[in-house]
C-alpha atoms as a PDB file:
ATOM      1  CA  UNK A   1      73.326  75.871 158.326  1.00  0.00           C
ATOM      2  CA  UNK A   2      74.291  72.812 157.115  1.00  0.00           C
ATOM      3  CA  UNK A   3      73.809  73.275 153.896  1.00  0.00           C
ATOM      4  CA  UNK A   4      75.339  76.467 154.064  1.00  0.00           C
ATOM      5  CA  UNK A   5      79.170  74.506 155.327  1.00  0.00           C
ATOM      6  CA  UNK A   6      78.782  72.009 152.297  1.00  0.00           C
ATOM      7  CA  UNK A   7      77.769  74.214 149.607  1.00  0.00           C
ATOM      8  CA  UNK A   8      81.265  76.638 150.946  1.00  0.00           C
ATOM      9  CA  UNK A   9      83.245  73.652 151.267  1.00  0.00           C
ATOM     10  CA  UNK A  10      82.503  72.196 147.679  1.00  0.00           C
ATOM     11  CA  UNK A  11      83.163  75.417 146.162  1.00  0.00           C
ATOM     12  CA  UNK A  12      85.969  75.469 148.141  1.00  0.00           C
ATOM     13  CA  UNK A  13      87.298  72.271 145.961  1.00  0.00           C
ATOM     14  CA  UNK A  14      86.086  73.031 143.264  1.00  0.00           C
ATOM     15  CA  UNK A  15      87.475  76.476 143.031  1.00  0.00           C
ATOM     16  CA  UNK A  16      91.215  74.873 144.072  1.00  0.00           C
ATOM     17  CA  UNK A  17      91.579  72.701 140.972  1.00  0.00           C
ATOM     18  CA  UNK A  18      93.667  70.304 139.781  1.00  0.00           C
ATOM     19  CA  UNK A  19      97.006  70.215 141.487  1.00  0.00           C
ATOM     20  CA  UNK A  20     100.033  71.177 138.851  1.00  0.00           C
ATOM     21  CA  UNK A  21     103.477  69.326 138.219  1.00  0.00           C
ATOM     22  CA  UNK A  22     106.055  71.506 136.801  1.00  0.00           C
ATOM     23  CA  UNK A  23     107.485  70.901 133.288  1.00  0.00           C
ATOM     24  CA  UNK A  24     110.870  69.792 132.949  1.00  0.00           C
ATOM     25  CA  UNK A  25     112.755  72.105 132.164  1.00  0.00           C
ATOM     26  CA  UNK A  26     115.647  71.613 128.973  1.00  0.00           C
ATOM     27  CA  UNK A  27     118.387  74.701 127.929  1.00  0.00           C
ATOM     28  CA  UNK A  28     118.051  75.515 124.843  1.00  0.00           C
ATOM     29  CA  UNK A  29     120.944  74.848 122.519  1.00  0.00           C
ATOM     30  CA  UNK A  30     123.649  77.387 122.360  1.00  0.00           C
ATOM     31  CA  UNK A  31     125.735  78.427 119.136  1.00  0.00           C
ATOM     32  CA  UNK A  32     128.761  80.007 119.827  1.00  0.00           C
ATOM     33  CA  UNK A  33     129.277  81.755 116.731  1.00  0.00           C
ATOM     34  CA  UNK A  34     125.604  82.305 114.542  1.00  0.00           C
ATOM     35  CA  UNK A  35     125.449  83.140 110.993  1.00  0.00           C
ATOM     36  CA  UNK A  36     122.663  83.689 109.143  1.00  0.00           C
ATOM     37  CA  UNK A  37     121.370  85.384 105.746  1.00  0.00           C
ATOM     38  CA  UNK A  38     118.007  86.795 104.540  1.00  0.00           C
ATOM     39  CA  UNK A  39     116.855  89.254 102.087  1.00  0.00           C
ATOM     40  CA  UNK A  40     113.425  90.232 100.649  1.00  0.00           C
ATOM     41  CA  UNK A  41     112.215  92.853  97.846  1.00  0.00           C
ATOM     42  CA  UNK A  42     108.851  94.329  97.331  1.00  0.00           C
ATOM     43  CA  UNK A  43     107.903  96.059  93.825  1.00  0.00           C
ATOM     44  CA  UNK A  44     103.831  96.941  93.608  1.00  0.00           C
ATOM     45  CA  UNK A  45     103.011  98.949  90.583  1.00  0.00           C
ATOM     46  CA  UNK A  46      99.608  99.325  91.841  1.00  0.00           C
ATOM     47  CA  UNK A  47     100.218 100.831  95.390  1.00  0.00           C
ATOM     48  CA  UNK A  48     103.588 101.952  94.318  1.00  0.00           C
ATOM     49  CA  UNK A  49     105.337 100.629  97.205  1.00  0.00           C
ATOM     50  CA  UNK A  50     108.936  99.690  96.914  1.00  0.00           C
ATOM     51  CA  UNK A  51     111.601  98.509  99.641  1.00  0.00           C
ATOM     52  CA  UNK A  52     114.013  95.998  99.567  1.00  0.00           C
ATOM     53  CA  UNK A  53     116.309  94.726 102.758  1.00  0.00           C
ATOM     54  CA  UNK A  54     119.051  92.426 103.434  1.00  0.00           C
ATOM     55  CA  UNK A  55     120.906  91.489 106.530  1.00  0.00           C
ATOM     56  CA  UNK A  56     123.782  88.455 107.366  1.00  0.00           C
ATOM     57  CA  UNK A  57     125.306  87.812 110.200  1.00  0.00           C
ATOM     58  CA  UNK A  58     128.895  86.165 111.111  1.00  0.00           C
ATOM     59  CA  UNK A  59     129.117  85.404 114.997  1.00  0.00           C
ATOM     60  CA  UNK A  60     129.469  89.696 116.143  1.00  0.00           C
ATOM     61  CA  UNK A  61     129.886  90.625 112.786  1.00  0.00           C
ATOM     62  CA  UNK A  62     125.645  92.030 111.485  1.00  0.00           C
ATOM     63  CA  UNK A  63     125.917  93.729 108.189  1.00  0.00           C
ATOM     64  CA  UNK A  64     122.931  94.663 106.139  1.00  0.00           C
ATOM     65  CA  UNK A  65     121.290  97.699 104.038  1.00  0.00           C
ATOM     66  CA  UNK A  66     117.686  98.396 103.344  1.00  0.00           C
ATOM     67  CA  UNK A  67     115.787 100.560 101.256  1.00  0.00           C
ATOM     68  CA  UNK A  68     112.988 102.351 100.924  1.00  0.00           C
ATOM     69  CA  UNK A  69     110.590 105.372  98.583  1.00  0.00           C
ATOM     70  CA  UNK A  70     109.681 107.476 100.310  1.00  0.00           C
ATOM     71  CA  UNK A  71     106.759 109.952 100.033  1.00  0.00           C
ATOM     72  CA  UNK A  72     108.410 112.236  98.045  1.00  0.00           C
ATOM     73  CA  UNK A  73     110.025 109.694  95.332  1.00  0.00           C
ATOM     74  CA  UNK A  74     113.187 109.931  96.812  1.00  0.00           C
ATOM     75  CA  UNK A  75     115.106 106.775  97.869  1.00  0.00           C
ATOM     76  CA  UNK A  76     116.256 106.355 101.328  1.00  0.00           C
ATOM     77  CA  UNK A  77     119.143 103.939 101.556  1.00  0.00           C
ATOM     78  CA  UNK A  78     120.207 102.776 105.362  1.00  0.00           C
ATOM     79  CA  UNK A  79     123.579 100.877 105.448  1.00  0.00           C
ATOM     80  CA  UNK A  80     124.358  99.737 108.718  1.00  0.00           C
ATOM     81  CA  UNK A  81     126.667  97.304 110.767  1.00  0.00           C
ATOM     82  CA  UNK A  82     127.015  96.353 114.145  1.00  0.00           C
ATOM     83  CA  UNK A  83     129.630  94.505 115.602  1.00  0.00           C
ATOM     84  CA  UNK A  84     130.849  93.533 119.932  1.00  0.00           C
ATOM     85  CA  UNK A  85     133.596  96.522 119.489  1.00  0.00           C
ATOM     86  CA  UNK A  86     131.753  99.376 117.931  1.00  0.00           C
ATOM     87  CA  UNK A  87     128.580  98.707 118.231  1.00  0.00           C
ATOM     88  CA  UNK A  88     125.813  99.847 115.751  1.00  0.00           C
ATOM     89  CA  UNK A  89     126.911 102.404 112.953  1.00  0.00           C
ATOM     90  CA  UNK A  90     124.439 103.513 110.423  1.00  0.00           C
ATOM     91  CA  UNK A  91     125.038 105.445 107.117  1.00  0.00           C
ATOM     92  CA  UNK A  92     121.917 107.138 105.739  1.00  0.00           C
ATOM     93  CA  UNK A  93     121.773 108.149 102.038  1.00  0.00           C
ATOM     94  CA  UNK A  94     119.101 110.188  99.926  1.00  0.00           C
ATOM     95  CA  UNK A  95     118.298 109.972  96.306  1.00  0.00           C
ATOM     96  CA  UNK A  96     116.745 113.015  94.277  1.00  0.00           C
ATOM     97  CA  UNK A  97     112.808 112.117  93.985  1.00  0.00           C
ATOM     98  CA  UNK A  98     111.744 110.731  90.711  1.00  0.00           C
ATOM     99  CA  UNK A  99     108.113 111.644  89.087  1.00  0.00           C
ATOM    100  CA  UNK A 100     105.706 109.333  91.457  1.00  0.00           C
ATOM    101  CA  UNK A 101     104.635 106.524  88.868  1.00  0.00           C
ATOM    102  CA  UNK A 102     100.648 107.080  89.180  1.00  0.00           C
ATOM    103  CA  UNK A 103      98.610 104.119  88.541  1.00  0.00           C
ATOM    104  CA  UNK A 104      95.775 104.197  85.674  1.00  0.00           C
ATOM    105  CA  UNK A 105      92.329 104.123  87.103  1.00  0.00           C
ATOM    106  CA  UNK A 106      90.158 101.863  85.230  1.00  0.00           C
ATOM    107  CA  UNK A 107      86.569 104.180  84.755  1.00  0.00           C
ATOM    108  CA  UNK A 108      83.756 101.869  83.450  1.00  0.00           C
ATOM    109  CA  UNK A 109      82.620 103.564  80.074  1.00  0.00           C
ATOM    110  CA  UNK A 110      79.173 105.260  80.232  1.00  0.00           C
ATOM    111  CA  UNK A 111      76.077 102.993  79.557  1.00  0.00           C
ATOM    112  CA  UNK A 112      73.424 105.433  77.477  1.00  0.00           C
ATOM    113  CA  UNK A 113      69.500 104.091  77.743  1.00  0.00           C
ATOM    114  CA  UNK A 114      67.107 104.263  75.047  1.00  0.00           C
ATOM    115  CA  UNK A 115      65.218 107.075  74.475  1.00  0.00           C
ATOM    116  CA  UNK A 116      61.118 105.808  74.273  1.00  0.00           C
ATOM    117  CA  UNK A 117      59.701 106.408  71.103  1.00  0.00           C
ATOM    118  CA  UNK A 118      55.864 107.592  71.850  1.00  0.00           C
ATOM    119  CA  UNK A 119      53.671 106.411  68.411  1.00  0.00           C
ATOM    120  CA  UNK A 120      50.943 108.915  67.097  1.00  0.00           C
ATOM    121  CA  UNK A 121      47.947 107.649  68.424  1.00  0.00           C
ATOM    122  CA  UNK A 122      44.674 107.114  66.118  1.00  0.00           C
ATOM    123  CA  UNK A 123      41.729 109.738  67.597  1.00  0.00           C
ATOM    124  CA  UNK A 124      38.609 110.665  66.038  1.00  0.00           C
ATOM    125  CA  UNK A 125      40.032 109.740  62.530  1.00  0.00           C
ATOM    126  CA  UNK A 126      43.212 111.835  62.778  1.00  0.00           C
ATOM    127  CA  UNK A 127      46.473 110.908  63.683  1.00  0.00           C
ATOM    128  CA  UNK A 128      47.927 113.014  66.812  1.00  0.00           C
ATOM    129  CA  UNK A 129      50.600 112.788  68.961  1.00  0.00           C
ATOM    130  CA  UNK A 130      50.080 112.700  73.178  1.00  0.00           C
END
């Protein structure tokens, strides 16, 4: 029975742990009035993905547009702002589809074996072919 109480009561310490001290605790800094620009473009003839976007900000003020091909080859052009007064206002414009740029498939060239040449064979003093 003993045994029993001290095997309970060690994993009864061990299964407590370590006791924990709580970090201190810093604010983050504030900015009163962020700003910030950023921008990207992607162009890949092979998958022929394309999209571009480009967003800045001015304390309330978020202005950006992004772009996009969609599907179809048309262009799908989002212009949006957002602001503390309004809120978010998007514009959506759509381009006529272009002819989808298809990507050449390289196709190895075909590889042609050697056809076997049988030899006559000598038999019984005549020439024959097997």
């Amino acid at each position: 029975m003993i045994k029993i109480a001290v095997f309970l009561a060690l994993c009864g310490m061990v299964s407590a742990g370590a006791i924990g001290y709580s970090a201190v605790v810093q604010p983050e800094p504030y900015d009163p009035h962020p700003q910030y620009n950023y921008g990207y473009s992607v162009a890949d003839g092979l998958t022929g993905d394309q999209k571009s976007a480009q967003e800045s900000r001015d304390g309330d003020l978020v202005q950006g547009q992004y772009s996009l091909v969609e599907p179809d080859g048309a262009v799908r052009t989002v212009t949006y702002t957002a602001d503390g007064i309004n809120g978010f206002n998007a514009v959506v414009s759509r381009t006529a589809p272009v002819a989808p740029v298809v990507a050449k498939v390289a196709v190895a060239a075909p590889v042609y074996a050697a056809r076997g040449y049988a030899a006559p064979a000598y038999v019984g003093g005549a020439y024959a072919h097997y």
